[in-house]
N, C-alpha and C. Protein backbone atom coordinates (compact mmCIF):
# COMPACT_ATOMS: atom_id res chain seq x y z
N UNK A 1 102.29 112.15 122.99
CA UNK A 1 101.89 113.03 121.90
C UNK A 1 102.80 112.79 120.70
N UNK A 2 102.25 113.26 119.80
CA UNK A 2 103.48 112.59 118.45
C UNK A 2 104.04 114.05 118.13
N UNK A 3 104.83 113.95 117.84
CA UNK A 3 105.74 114.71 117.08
C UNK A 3 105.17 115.75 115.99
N UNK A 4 105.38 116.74 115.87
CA UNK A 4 104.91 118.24 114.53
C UNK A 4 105.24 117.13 113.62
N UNK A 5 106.28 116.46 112.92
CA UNK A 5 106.30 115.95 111.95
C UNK A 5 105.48 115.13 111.92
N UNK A 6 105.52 114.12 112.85
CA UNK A 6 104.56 112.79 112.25
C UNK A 6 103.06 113.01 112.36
N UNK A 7 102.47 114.40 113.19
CA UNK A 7 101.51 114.89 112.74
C UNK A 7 101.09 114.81 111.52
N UNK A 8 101.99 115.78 110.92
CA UNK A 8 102.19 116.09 109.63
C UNK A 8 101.93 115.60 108.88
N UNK A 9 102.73 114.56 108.90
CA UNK A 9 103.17 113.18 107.90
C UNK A 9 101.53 112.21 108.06
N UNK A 10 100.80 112.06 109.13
CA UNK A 10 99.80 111.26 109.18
C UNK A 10 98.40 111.93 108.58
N UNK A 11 98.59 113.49 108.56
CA UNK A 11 97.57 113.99 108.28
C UNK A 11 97.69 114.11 106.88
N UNK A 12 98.54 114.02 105.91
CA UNK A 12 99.12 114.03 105.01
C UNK A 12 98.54 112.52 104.19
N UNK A 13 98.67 111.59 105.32
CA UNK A 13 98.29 110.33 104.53
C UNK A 13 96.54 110.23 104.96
N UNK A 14 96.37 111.16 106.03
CA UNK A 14 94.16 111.36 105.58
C UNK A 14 94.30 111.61 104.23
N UNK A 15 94.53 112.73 103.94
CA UNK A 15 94.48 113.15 102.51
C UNK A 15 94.27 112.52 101.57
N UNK A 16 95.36 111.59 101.42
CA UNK A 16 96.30 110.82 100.90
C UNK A 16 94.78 109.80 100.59
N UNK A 17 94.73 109.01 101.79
CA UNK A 17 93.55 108.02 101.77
C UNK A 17 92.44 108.32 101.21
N UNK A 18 91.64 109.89 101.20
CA UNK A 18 90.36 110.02 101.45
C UNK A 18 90.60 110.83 99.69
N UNK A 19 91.77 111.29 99.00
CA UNK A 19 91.60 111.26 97.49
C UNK A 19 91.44 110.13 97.17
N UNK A 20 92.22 108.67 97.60
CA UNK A 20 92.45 107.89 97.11
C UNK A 20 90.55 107.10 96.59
N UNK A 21 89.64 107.68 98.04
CA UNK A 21 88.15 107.15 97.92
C UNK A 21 87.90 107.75 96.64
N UNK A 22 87.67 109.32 96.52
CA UNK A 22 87.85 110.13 95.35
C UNK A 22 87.89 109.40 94.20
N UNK A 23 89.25 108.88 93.57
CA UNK A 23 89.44 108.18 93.21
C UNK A 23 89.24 107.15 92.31
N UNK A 24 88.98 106.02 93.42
CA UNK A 24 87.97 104.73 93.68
C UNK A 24 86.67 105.74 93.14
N UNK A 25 86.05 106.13 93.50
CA UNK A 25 84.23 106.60 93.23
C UNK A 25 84.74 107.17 91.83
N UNK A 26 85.96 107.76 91.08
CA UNK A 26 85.27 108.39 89.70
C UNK A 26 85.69 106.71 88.84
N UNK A 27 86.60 106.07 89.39
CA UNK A 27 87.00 104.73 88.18
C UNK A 27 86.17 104.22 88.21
N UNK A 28 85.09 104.10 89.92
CA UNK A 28 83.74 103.28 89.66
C UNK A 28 82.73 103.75 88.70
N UNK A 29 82.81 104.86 88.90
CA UNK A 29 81.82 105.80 88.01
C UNK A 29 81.71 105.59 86.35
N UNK A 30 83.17 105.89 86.02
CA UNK A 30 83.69 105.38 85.06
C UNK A 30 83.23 103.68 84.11
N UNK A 31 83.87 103.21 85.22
CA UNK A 31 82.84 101.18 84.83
C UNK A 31 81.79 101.22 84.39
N UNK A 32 80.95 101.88 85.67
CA UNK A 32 79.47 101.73 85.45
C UNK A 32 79.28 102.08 83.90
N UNK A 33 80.03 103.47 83.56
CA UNK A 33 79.23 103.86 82.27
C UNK A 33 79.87 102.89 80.95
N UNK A 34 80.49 102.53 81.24
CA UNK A 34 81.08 100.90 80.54
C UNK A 34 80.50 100.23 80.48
N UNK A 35 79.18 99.86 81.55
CA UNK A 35 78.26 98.99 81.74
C UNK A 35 79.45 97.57 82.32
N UNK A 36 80.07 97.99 83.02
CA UNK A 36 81.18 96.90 83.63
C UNK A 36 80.47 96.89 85.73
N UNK A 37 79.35 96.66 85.78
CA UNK A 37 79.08 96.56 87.08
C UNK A 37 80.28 96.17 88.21
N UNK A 38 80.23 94.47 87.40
CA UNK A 38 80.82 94.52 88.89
C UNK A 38 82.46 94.89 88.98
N UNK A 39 82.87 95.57 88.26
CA UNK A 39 84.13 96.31 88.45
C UNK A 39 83.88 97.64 89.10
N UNK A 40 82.70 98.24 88.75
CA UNK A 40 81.92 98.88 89.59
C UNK A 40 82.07 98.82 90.71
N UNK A 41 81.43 98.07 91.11
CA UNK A 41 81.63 97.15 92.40
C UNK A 41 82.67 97.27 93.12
N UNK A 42 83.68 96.75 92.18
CA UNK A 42 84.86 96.23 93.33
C UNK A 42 85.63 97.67 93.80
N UNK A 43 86.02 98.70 92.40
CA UNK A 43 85.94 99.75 93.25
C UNK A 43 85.48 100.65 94.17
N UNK A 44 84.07 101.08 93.72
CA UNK A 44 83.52 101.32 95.09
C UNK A 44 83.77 100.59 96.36
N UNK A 45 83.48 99.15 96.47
CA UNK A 45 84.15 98.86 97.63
C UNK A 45 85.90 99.69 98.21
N UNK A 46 86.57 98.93 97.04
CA UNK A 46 87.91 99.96 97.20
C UNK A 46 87.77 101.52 97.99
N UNK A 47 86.79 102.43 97.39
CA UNK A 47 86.70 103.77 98.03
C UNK A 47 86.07 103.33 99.39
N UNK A 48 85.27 102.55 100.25
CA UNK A 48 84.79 102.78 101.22
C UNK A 48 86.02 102.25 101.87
N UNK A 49 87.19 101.48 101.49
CA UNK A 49 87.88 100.79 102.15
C UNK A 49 88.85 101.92 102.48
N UNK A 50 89.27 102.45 101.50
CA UNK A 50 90.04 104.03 101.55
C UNK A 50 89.73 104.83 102.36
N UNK A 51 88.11 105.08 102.64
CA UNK A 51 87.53 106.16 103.49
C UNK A 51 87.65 105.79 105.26
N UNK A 52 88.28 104.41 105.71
CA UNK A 52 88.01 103.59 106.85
C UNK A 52 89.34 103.66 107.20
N UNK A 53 90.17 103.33 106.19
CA UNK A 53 91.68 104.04 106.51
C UNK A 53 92.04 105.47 107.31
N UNK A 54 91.17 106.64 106.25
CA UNK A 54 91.88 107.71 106.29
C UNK A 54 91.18 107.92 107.63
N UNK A 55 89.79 107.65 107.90
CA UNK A 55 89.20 107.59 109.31
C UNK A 55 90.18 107.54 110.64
N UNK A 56 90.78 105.76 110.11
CA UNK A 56 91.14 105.30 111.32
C UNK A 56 92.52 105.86 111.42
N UNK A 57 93.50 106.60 110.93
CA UNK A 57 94.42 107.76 111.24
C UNK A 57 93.85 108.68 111.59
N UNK A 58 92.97 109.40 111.01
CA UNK A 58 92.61 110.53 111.82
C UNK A 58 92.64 110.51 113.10
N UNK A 59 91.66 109.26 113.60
CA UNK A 59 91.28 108.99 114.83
C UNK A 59 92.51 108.80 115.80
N UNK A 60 93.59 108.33 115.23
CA UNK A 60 95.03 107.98 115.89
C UNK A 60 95.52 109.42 116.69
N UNK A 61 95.42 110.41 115.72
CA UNK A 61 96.30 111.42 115.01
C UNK A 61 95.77 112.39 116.59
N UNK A 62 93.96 112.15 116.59
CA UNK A 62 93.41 112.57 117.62
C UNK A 62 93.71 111.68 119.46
N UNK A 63 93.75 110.54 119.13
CA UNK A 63 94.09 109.85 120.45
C UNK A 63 95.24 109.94 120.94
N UNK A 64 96.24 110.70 119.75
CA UNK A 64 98.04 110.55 120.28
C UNK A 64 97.94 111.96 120.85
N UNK A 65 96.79 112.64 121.07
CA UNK A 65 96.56 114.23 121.27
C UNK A 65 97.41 115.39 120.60
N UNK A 66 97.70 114.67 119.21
CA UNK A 66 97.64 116.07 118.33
C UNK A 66 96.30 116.63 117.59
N UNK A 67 96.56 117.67 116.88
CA UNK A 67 95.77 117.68 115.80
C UNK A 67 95.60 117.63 114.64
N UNK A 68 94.97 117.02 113.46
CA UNK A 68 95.02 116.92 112.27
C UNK A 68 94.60 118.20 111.39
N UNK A 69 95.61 118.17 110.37
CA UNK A 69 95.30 119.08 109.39
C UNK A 69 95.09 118.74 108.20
N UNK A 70 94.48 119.50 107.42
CA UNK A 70 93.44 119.19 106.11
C UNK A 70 94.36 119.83 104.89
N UNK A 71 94.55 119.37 104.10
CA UNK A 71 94.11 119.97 102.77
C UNK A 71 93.32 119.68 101.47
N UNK A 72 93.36 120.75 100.26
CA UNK A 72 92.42 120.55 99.30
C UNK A 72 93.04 119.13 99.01
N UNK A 73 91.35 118.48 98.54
CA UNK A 73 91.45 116.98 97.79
C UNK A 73 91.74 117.30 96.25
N UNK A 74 92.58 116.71 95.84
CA UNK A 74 92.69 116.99 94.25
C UNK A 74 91.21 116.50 93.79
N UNK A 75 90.74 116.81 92.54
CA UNK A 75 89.75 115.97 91.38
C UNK A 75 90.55 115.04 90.68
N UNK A 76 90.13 114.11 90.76
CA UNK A 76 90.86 112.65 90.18
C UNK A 76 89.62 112.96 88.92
N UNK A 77 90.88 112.17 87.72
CA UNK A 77 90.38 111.91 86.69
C UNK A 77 88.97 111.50 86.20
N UNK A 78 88.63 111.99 84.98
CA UNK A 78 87.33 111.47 84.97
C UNK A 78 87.12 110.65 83.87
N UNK A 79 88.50 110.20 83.08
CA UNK A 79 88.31 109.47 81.84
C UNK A 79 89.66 108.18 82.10
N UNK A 80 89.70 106.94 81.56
CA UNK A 80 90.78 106.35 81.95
C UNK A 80 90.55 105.42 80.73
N UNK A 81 92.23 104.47 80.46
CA UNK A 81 92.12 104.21 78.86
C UNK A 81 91.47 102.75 79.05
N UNK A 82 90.27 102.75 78.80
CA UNK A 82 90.04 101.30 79.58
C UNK A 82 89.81 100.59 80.68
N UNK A 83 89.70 99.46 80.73
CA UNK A 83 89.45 98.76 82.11
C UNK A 83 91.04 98.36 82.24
N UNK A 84 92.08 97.99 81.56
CA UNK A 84 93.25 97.24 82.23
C UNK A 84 93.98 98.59 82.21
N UNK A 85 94.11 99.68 81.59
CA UNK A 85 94.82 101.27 82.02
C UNK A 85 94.03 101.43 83.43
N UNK A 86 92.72 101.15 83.45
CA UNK A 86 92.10 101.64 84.79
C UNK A 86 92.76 101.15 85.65
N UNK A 87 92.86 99.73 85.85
CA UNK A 87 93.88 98.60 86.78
C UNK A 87 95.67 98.68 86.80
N UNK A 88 95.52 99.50 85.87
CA UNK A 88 97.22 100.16 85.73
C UNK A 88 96.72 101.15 86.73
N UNK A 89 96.47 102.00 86.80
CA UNK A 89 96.68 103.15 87.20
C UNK A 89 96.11 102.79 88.80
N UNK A 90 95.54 102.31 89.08
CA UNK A 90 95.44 101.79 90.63
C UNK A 90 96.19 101.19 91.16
N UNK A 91 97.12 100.48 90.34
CA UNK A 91 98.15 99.61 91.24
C UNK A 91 99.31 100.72 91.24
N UNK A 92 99.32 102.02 90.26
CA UNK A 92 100.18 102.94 90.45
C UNK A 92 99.81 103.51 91.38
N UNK A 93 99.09 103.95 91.50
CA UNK A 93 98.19 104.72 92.52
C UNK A 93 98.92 103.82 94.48
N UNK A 94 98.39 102.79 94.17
CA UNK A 94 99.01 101.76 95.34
C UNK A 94 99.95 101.91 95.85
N UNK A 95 101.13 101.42 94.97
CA UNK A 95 102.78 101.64 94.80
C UNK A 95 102.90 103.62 95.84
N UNK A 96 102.36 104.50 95.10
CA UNK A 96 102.55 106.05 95.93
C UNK A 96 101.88 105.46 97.24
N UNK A 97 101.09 105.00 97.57
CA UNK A 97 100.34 105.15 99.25
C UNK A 97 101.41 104.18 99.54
N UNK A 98 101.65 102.85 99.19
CA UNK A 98 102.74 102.21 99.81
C UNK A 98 104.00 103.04 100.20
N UNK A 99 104.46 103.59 99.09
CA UNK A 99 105.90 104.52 99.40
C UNK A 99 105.79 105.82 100.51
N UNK A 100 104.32 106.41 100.68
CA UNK A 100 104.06 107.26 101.62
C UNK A 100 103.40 106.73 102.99
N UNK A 101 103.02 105.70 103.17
CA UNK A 101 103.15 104.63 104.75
C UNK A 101 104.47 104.40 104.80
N UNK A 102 105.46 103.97 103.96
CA UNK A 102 106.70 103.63 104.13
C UNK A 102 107.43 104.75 104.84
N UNK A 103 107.43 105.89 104.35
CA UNK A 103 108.04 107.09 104.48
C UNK A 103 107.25 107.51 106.15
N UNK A 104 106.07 107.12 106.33
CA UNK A 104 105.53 107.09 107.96
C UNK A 104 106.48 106.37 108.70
N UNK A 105 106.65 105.27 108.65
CA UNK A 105 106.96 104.27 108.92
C UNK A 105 108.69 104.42 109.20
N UNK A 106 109.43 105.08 108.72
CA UNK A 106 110.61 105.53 109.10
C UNK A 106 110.94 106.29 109.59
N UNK A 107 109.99 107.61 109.76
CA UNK A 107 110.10 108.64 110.71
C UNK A 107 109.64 108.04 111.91
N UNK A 108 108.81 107.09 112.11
CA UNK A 108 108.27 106.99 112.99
C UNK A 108 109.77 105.93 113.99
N UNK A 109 110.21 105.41 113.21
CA UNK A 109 111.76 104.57 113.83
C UNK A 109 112.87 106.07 113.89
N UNK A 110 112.88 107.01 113.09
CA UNK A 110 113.70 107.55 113.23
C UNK A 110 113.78 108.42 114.90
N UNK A 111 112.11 108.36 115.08
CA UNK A 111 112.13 109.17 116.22
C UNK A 111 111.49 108.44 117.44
N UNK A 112 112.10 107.06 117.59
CA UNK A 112 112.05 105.99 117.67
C UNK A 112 110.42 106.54 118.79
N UNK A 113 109.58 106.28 117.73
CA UNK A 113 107.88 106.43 118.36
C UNK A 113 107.50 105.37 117.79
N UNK A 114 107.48 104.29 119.10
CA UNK A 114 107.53 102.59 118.42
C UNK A 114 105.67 102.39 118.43
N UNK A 115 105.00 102.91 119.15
CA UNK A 115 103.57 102.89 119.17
C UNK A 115 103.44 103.55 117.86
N UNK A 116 103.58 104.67 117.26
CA UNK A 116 102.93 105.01 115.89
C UNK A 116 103.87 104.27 114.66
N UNK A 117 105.27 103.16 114.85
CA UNK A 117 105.61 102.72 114.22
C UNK A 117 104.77 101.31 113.76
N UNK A 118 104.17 100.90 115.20
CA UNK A 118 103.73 99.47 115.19
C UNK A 118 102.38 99.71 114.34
N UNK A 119 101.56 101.38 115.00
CA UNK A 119 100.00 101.65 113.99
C UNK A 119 100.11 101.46 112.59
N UNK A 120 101.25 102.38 112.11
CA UNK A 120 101.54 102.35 110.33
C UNK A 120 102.03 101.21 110.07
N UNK A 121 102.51 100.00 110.89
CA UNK A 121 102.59 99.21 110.10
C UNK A 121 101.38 97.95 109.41
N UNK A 122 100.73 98.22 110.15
CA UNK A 122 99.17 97.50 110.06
C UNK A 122 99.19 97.96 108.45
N UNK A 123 99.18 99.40 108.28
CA UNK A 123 98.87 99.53 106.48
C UNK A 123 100.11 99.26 105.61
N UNK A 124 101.13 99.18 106.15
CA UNK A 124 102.01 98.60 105.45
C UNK A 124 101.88 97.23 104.81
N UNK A 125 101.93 96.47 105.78
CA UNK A 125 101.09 95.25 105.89
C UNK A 125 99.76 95.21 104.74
N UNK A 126 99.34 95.62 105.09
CA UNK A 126 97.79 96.05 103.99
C UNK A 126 98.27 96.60 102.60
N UNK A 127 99.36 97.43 102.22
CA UNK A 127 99.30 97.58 101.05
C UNK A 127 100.08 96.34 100.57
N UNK A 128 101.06 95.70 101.42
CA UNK A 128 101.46 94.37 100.38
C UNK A 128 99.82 93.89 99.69
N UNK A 129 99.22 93.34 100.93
CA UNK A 129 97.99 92.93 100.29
C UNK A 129 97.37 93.81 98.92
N UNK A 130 97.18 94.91 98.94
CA UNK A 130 96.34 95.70 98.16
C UNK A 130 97.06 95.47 96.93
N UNK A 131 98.55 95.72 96.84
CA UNK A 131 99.81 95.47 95.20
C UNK A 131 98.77 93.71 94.75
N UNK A 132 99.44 92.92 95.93
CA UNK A 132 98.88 91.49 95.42
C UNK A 132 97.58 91.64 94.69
N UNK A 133 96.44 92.19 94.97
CA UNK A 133 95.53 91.85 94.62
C UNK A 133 95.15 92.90 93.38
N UNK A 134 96.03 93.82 93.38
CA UNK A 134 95.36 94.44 91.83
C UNK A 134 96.30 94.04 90.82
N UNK A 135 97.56 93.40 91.01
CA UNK A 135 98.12 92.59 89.98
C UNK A 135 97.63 91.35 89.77
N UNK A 136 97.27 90.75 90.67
CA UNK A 136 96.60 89.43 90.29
C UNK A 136 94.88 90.29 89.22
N UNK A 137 94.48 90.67 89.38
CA UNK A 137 93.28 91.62 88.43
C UNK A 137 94.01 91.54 87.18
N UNK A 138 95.10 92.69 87.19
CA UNK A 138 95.84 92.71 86.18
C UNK A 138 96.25 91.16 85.58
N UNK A 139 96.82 90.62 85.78
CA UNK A 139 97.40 89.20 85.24
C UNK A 139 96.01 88.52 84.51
N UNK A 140 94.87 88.55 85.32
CA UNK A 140 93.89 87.96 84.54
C UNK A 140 93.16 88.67 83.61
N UNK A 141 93.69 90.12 83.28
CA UNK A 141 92.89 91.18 82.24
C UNK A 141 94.09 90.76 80.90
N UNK A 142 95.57 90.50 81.30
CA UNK A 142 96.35 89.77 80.76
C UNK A 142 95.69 88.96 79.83
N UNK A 143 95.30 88.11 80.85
CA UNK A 143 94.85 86.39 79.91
C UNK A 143 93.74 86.66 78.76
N UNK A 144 92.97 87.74 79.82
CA UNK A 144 91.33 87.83 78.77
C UNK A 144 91.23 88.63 77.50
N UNK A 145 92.40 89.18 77.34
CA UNK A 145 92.59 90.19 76.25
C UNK A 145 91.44 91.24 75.89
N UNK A 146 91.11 90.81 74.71
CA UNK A 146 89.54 91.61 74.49
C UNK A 146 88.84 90.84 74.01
N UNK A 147 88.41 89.31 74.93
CA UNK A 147 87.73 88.45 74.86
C UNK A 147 86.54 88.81 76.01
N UNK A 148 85.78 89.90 75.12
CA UNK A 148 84.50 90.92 75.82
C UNK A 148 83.59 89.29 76.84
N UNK A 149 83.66 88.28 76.36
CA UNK A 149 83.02 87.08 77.06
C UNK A 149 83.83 86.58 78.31
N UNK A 150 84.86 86.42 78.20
CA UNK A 150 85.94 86.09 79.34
C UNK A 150 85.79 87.29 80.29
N UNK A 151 85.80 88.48 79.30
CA UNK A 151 85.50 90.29 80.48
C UNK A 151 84.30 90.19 81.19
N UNK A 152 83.08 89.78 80.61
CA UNK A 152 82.18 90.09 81.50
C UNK A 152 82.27 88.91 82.58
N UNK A 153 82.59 87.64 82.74
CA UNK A 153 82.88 86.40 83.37
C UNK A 153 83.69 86.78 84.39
N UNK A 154 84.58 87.55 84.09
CA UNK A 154 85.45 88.25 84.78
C UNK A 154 85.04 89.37 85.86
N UNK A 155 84.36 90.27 85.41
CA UNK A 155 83.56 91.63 85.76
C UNK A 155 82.36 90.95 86.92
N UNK A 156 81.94 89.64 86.78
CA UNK A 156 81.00 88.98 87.32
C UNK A 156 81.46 88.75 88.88
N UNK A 157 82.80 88.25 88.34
CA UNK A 157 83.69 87.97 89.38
C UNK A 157 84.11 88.63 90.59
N UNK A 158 84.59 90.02 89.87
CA UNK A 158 84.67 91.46 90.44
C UNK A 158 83.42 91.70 91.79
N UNK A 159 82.25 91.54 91.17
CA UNK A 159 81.08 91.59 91.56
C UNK A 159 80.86 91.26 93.39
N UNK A 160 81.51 90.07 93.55
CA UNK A 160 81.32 89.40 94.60
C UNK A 160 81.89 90.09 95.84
N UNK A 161 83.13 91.01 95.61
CA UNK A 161 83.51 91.80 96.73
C UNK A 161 82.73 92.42 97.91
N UNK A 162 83.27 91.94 98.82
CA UNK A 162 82.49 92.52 99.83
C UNK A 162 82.99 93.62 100.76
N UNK A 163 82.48 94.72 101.26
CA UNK A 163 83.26 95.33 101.80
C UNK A 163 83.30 94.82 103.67
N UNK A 164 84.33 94.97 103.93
CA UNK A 164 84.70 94.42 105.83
C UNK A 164 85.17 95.37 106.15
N UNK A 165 84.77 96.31 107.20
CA UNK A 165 85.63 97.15 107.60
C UNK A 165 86.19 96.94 108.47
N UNK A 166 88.04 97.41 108.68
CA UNK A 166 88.64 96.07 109.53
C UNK A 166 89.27 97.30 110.57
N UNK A 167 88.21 98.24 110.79
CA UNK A 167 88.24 98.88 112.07
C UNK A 167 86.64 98.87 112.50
N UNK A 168 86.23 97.88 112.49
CA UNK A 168 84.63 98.18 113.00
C UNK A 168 84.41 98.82 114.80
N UNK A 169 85.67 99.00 115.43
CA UNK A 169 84.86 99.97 116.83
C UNK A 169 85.12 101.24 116.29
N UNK A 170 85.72 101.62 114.71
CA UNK A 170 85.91 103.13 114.73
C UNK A 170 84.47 103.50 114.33
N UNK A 171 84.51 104.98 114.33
CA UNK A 171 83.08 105.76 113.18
C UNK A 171 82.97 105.56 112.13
């Protein structure tokens, strides 16, 4: 069974995950009315990827035979300065879920619970990936400036994301 804290602490990062979909669905929302599809796109994917996360803790949270607790989802923004502020603010966004798996991730050594150390590290692992890939976004919103032709070439690009869910025996 895990620990009151790392209960805590995991149900904390549902939350955590399932604003983060939140999120993802208003910046997508946002694009669209930009007429920026496939940035569209790539976030929404982003939110279903968020929603498979906060899933597959829950599901932990339930198999380690505790129980999970809820709270209110904030309302994420509904205006953002742009498409490269939008891509700012997601890789900020990133950076907090990284620092709050991290913060899992040490309680979980502190109370040396090496099975829920080895689970959180899978997203640890995953947010390196997630930083990499919205700075590399960023770096090329860099290059394109407000070369609206290079943006949509770009946005095209976006487009191609696919979503994998990389817990497919969960719900």
């Amino acid at each position: 069974m895990l620990s009151v804290e790392l209960a805590k602490e995991l149900s904390n990062q549902v939350n955590a995950e399932y604003y983060s979909a939140y999120l993802y669905l208003g910046m997508s929302a946002f694009a669209t009315r930009l007429g920026l599809k496939g940035t569209a796109h790539w976030l929404f994917v982003q939110a279903q990827e968020e929603l498979a996360h906060g899933t597959h803790i829950y599901e932990y949270i339930i198999e380690r035979g505790s129980s999970p607790s809820f709270t209110d989802i904030a309302q994420p923004p509904k205006t953002f300065d742009g498409v490269y502020g939008l891509f700012e603010m997601v890789l900020d966004h990133e950076q907090k879920i990284t620092k709050s798996i991290n913060a899992i991730a040490t309680q979980a050594l502190q109370e040396s619970d090496h099975a829920c150390y080895q689970f959180v590290m899978w997203f640890a692992n995953e947010q390196v990936e997630e930083e990499a890939n919205v700075n590399d976004i960023l770096d090329k919103l860099r290059l394109i400036r407000e070369n609206r032709g290079d943006l949509l070439t770009f946005d095209n690009e976006l487009a191609t994301r696919v979503f994998v869910n990389p817990f497919p025996a969960n719900g």
